[in-house]
PDB file of N, CA and C in Angstrom:
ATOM      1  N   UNK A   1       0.854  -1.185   0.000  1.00  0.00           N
ATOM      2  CA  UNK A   1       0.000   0.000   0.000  1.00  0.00           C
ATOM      3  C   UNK A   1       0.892   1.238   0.000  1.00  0.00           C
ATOM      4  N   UNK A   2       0.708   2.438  -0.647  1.00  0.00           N
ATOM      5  CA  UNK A   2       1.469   3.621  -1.096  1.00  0.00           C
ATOM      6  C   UNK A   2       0.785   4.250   0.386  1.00  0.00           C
ATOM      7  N   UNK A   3       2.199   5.005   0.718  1.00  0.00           N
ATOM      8  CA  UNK A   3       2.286   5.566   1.984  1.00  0.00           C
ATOM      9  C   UNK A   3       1.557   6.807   1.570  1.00  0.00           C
ATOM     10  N   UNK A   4       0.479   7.878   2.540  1.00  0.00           N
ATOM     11  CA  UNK A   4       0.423   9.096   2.064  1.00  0.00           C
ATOM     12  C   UNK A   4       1.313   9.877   2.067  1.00  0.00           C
ATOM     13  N   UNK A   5       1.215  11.473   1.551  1.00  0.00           N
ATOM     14  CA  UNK A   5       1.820  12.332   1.651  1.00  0.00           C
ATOM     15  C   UNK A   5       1.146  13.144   2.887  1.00  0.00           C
ATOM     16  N   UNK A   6       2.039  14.079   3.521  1.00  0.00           N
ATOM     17  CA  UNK A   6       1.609  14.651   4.289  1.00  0.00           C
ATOM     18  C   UNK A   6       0.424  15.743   3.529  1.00  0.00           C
ATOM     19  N   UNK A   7      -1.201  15.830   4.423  1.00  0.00           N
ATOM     20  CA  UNK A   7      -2.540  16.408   3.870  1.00  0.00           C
ATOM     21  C   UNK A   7      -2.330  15.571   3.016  1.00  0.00           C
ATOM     22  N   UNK A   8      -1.956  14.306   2.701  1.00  0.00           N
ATOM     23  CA  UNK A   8      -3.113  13.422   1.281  1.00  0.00           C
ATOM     24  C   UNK A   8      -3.826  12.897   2.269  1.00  0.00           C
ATOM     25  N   UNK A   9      -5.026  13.055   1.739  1.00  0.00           N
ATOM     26  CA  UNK A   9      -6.106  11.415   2.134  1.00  0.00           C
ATOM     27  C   UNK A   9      -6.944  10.397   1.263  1.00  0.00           C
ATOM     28  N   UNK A  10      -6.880   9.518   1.724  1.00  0.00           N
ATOM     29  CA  UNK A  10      -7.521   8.310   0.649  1.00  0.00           C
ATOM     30  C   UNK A  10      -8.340   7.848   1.612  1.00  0.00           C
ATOM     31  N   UNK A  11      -9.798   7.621   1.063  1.00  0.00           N
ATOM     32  CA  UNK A  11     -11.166   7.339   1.310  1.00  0.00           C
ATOM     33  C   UNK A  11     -11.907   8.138   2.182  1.00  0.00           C
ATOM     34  N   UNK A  12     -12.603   8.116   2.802  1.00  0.00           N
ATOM     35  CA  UNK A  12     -14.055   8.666   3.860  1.00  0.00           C
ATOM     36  C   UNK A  12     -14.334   9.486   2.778  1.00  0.00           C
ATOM     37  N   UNK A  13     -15.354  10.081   3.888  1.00  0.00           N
ATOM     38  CA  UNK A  13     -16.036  11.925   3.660  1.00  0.00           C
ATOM     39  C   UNK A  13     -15.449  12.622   2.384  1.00  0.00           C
ATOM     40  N   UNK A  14     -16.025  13.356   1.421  1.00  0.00           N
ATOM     41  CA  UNK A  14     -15.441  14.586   1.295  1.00  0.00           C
ATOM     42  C   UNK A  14     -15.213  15.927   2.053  1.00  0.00           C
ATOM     43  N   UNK A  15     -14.412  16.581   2.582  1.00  0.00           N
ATOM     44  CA  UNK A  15     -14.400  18.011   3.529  1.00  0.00           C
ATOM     45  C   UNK A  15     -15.803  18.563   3.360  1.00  0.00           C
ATOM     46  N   UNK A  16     -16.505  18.632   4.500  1.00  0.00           N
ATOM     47  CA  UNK A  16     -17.810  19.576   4.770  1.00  0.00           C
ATOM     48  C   UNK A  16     -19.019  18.629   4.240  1.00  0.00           C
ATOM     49  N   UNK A  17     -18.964  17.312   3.853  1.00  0.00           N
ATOM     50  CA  UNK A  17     -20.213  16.698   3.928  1.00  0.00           C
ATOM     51  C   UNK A  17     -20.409  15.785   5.548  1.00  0.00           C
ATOM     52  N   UNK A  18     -21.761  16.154   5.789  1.00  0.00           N
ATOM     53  CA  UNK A  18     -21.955  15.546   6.567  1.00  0.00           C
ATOM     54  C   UNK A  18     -22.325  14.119   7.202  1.00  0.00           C
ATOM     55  N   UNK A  19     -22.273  13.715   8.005  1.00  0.00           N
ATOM     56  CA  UNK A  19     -22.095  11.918   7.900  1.00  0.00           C
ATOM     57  C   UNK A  19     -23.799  11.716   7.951  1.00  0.00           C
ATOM     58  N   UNK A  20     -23.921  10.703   7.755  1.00  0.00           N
ATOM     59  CA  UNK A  20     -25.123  10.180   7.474  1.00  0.00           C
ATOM     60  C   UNK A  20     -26.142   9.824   8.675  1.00  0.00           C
ATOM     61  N   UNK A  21     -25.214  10.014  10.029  1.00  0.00           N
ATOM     62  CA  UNK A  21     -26.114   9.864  11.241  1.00  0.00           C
ATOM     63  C   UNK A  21     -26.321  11.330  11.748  1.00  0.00           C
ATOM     64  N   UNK A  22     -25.947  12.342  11.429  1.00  0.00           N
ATOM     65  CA  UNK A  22     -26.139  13.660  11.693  1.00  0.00           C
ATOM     66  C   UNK A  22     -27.223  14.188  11.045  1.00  0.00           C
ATOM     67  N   UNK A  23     -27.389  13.733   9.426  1.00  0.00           N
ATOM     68  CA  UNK A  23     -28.330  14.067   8.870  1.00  0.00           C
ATOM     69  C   UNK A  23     -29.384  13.547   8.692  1.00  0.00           C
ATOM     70  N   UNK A  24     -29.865  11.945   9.624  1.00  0.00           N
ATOM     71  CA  UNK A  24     -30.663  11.241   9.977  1.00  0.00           C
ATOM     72  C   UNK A  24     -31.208  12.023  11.168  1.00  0.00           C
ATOM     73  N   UNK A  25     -30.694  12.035  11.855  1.00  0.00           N
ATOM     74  CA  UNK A  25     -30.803  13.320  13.685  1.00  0.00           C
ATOM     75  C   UNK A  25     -31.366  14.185  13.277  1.00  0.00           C
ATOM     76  N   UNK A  26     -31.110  15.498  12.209  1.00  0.00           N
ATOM     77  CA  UNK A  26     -31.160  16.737  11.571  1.00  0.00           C
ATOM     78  C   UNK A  26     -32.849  15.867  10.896  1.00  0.00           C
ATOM     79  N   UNK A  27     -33.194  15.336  10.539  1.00  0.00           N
ATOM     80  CA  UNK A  27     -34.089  15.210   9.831  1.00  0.00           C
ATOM     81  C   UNK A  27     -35.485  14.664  10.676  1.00  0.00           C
ATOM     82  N   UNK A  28     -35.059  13.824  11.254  1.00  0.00           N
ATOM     83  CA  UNK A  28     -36.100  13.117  12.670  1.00  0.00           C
ATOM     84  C   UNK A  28     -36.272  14.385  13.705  1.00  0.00           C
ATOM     85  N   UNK A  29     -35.134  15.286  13.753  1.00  0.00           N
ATOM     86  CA  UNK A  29     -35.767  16.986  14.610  1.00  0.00           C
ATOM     87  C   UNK A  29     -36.821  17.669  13.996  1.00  0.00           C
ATOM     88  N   UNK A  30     -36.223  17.859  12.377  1.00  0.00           N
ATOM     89  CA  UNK A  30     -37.019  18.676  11.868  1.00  0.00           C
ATOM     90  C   UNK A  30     -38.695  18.422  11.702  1.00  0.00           C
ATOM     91  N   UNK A  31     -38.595  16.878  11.408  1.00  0.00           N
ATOM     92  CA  UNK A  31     -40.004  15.885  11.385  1.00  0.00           C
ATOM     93  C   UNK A  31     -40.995  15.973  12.674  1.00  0.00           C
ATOM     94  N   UNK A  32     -40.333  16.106  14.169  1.00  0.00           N
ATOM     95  CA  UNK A  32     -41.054  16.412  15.440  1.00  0.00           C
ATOM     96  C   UNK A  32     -41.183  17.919  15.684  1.00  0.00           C
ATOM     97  N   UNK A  33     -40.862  18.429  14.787  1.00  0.00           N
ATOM     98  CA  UNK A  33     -41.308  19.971  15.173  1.00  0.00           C
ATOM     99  C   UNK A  33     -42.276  20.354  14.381  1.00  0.00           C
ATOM    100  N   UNK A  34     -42.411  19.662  12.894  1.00  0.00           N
ATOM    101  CA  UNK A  34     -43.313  19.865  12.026  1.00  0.00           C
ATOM    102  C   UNK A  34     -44.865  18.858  12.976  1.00  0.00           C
ATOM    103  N   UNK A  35     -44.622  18.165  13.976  1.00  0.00           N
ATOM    104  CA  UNK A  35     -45.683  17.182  14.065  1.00  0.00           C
ATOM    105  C   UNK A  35     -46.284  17.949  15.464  1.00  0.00           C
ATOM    106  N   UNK A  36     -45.183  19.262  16.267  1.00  0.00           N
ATOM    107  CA  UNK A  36     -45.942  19.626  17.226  1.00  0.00           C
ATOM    108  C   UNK A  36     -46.204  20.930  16.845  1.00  0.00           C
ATOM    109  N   UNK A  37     -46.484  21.487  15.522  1.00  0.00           N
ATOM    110  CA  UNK A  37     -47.136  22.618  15.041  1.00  0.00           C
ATOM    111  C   UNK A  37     -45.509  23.740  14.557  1.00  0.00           C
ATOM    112  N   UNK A  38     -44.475  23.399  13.871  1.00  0.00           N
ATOM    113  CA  UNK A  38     -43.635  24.144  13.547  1.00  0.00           C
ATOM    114  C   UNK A  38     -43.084  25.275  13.725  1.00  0.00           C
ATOM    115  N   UNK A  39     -43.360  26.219  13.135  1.00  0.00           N
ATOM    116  CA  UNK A  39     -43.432  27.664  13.671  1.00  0.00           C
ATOM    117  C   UNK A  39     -44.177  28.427  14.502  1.00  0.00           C
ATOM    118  N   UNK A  40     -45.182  28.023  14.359  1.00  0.00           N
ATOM    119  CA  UNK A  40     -46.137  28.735  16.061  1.00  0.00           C
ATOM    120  C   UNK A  40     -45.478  27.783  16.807  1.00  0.00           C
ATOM    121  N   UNK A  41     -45.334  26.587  16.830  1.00  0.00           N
ATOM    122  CA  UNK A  41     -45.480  25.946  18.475  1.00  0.00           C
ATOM    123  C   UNK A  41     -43.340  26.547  19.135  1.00  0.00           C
ATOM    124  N   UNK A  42     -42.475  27.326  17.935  1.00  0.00           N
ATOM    125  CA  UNK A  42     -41.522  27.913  17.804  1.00  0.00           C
ATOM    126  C   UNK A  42     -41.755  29.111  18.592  1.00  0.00           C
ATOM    127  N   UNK A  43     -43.106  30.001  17.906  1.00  0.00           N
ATOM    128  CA  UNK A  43     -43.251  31.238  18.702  1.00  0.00           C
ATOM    129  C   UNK A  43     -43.767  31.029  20.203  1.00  0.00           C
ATOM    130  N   UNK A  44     -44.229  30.088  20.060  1.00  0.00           N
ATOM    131  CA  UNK A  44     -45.018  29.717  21.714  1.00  0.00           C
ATOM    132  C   UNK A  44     -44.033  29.391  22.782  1.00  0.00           C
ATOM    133  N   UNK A  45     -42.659  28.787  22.676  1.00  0.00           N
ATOM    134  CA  UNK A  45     -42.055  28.289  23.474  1.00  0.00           C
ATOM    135  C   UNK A  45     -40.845  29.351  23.332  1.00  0.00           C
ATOM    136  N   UNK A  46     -41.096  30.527  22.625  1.00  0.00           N
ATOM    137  CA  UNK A  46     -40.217  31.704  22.905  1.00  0.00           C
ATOM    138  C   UNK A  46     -40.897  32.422  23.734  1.00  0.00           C
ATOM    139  N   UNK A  47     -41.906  32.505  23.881  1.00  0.00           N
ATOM    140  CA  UNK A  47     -42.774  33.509  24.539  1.00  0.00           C
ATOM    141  C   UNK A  47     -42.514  32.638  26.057  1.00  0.00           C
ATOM    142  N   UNK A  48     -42.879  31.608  26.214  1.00  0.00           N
ATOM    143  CA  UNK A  48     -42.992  30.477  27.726  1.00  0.00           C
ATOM    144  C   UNK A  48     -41.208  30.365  27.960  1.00  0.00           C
ATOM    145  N   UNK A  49     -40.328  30.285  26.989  1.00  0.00           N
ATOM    146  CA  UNK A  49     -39.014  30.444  27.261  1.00  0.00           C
ATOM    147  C   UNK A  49     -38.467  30.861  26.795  1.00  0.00           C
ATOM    148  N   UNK A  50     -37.967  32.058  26.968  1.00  0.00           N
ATOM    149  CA  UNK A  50     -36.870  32.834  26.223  1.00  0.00           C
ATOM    150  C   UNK A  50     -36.017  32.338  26.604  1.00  0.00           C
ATOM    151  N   UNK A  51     -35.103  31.769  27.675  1.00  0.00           N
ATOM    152  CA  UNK A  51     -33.805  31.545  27.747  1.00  0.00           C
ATOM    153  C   UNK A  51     -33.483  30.450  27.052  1.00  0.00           C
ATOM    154  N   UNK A  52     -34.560  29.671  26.719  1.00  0.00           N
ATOM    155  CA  UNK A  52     -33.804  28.193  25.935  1.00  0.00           C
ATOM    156  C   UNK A  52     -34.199  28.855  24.431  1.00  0.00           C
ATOM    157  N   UNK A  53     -35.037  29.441  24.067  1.00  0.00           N
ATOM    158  CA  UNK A  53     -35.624  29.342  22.777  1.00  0.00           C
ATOM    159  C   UNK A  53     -34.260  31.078  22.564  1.00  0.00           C
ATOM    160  N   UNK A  54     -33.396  31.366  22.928  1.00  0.00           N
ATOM    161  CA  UNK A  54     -32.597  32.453  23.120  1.00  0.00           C
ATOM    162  C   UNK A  54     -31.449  31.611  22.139  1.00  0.00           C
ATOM    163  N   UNK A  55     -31.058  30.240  23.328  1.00  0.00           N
ATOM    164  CA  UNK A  55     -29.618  30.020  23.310  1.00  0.00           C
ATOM    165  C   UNK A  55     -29.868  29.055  22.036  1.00  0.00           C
ATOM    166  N   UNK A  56     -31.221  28.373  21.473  1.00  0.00           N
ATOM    167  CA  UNK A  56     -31.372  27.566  20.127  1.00  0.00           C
ATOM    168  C   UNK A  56     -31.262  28.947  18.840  1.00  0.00           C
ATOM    169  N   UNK A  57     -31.362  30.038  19.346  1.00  0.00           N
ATOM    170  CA  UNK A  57     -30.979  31.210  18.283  1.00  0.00           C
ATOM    171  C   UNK A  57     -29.258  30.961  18.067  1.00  0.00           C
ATOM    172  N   UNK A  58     -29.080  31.112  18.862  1.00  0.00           N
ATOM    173  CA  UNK A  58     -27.121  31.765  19.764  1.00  0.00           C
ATOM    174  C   UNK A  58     -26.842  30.100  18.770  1.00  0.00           C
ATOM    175  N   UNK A  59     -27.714  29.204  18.919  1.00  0.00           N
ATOM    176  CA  UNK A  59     -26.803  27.482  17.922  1.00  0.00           C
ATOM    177  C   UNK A  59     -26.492  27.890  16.666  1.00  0.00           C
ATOM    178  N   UNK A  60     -27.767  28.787  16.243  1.00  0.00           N
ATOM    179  CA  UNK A  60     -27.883  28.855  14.400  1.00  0.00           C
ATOM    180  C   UNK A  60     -27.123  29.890  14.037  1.00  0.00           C
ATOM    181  N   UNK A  61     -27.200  30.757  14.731  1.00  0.00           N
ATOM    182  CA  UNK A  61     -26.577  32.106  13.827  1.00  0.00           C
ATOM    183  C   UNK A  61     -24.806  31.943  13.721  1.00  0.00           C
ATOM    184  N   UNK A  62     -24.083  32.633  12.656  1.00  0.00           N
ATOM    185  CA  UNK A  62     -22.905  32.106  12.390  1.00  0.00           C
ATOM    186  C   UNK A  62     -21.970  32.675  13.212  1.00  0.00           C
ATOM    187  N   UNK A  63     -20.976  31.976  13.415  1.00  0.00           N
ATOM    188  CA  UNK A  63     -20.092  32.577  14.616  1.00  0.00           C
ATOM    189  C   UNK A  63     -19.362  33.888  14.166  1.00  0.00           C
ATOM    190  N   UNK A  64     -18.733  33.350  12.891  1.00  0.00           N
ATOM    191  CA  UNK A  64     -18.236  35.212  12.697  1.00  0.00           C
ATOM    192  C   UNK A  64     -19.004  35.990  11.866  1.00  0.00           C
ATOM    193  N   UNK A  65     -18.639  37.482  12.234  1.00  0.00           N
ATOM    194  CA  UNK A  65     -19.611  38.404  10.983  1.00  0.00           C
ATOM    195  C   UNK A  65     -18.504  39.159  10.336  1.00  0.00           C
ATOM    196  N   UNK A  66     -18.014  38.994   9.272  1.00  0.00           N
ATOM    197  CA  UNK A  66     -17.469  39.473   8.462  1.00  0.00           C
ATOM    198  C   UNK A  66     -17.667  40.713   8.061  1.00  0.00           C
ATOM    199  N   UNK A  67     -17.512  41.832   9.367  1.00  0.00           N
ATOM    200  CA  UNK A  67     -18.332  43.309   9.112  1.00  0.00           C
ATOM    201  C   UNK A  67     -16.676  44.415   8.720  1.00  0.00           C
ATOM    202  N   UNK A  68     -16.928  45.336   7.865  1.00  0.00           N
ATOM    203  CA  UNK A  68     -16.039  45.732   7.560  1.00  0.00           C
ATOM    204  C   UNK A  68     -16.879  47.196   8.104  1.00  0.00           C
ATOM    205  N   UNK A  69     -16.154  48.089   8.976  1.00  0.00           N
ATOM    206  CA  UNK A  69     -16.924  49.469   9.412  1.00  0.00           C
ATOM    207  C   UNK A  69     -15.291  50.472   9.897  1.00  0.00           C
ATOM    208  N   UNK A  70     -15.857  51.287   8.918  1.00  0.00           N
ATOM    209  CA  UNK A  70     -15.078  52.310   9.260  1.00  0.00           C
ATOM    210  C   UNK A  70     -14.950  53.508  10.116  1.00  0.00           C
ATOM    211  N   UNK A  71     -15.244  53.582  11.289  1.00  0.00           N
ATOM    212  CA  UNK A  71     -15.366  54.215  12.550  1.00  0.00           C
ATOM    213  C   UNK A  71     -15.165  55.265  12.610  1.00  0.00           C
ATOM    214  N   UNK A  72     -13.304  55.656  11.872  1.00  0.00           N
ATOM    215  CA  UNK A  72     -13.212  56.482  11.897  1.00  0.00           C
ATOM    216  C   UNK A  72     -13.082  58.051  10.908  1.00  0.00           C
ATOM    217  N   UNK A  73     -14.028  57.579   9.679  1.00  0.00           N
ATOM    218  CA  UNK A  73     -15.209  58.487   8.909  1.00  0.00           C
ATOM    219  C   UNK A  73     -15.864  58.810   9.574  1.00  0.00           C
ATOM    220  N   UNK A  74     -16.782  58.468   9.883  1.00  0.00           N
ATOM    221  CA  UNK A  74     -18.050  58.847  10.778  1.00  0.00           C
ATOM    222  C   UNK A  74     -17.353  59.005  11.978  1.00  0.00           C
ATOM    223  N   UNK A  75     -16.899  59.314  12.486  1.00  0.00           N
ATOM    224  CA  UNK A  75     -16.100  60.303  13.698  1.00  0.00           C
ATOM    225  C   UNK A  75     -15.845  61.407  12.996  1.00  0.00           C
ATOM    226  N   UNK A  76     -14.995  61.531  12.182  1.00  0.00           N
ATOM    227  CA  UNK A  76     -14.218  62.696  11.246  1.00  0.00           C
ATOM    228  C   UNK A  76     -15.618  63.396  11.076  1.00  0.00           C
ATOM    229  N   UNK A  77     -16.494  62.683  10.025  1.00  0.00           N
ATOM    230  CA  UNK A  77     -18.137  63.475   9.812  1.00  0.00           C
ATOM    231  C   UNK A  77     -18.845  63.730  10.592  1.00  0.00           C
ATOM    232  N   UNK A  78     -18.950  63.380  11.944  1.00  0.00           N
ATOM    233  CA  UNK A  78     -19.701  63.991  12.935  1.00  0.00           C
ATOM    234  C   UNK A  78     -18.582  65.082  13.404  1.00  0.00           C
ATOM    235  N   UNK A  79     -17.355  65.144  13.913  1.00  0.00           N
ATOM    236  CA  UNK A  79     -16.511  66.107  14.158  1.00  0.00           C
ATOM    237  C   UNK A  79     -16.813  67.515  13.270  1.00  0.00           C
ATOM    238  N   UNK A  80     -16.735  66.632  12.173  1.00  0.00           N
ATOM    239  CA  UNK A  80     -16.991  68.579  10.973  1.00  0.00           C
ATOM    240  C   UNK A  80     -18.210  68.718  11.175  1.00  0.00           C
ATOM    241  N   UNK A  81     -19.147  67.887  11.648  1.00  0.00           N
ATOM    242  CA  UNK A  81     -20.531  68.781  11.344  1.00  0.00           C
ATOM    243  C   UNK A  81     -21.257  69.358  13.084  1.00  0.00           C
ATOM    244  N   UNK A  82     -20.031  68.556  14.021  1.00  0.00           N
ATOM    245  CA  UNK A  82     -20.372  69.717  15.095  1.00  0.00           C
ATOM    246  C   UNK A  82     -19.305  71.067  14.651  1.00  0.00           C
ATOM    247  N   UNK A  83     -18.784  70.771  14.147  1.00  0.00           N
ATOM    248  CA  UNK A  83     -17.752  72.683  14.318  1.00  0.00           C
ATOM    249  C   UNK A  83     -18.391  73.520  13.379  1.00  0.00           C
ATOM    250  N   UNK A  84     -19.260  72.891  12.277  1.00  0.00           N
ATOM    251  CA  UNK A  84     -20.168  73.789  11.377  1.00  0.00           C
ATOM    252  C   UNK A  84     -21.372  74.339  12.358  1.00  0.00           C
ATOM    253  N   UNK A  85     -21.919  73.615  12.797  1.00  0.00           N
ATOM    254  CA  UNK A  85     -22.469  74.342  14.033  1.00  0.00           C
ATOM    255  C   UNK A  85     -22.421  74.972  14.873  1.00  0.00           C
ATOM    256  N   UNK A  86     -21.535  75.139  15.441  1.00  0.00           N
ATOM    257  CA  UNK A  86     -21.024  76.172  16.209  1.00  0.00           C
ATOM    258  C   UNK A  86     -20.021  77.202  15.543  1.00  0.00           C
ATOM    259  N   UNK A  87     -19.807  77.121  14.138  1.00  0.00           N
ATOM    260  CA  UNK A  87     -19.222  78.034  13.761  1.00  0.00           C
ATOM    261  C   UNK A  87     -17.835  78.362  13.561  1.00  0.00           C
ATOM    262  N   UNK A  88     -17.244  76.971  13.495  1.00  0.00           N
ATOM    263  CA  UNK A  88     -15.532  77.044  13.578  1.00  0.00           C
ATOM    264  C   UNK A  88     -15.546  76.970  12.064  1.00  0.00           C
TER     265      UNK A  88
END
C-alpha cells in the first residue's frame, strides 16, 4: 500500500459533507417539530421560554460576521458637522 503524503487522504467523507447519522438526527428533529405545530409551536415556546428558545438562536446564527466598518469616517463626519455648528 502507497504511503500518504503529508494532507493526502484516501477514502471517507469529502471536507464539509456531513455523515449520514447527523443528517438522519437533523431530519427526525425537523419531522417532530413539524408534528408539534412548527413555527407557532416555535413562537409559543419563545414567549414560555426565552432563555432556551434564546440560546437555540445563539446554535444557528454564524459565529463570525465578516463586518467591515469604518469608525473612523463617521467620527471625522460627525466632528466637521459639530464645528459647522457652532461656527468654527
Amino acid at each position: 500500500m502507497p504511503r500518504a503524503e503529508k494532507g493526502q487522504r484516501f477514502g471517507g467523507r469529502v471536507k464539509g459533507t456531513p455523515n449520514k447519522f447527523t443528517k438522519e438526527l437533523k431530519n427526525m428533529i425537523l419531522g417532530a417539530l413539524e408534528d408539534v405545530g412548527g413555527q407557532a409551536y416555535l413562537a409559543e415556546q419563545a414567549k414560555k421560554n426565552p432563555t432556551a428558545f434564546m440560546a437555540l438562536v445563539g446554535k444557528i446564527l454564524p459565529k463570525d460576521i465578516n463586518a467591515n466598518v469604518n469608525v473612523m469616517d463617521s467620527l471625522a463626519d460627525r466632528i466637521r458637522e459639530a464645528r459647522e455648528r457652532v461656527g468654527r
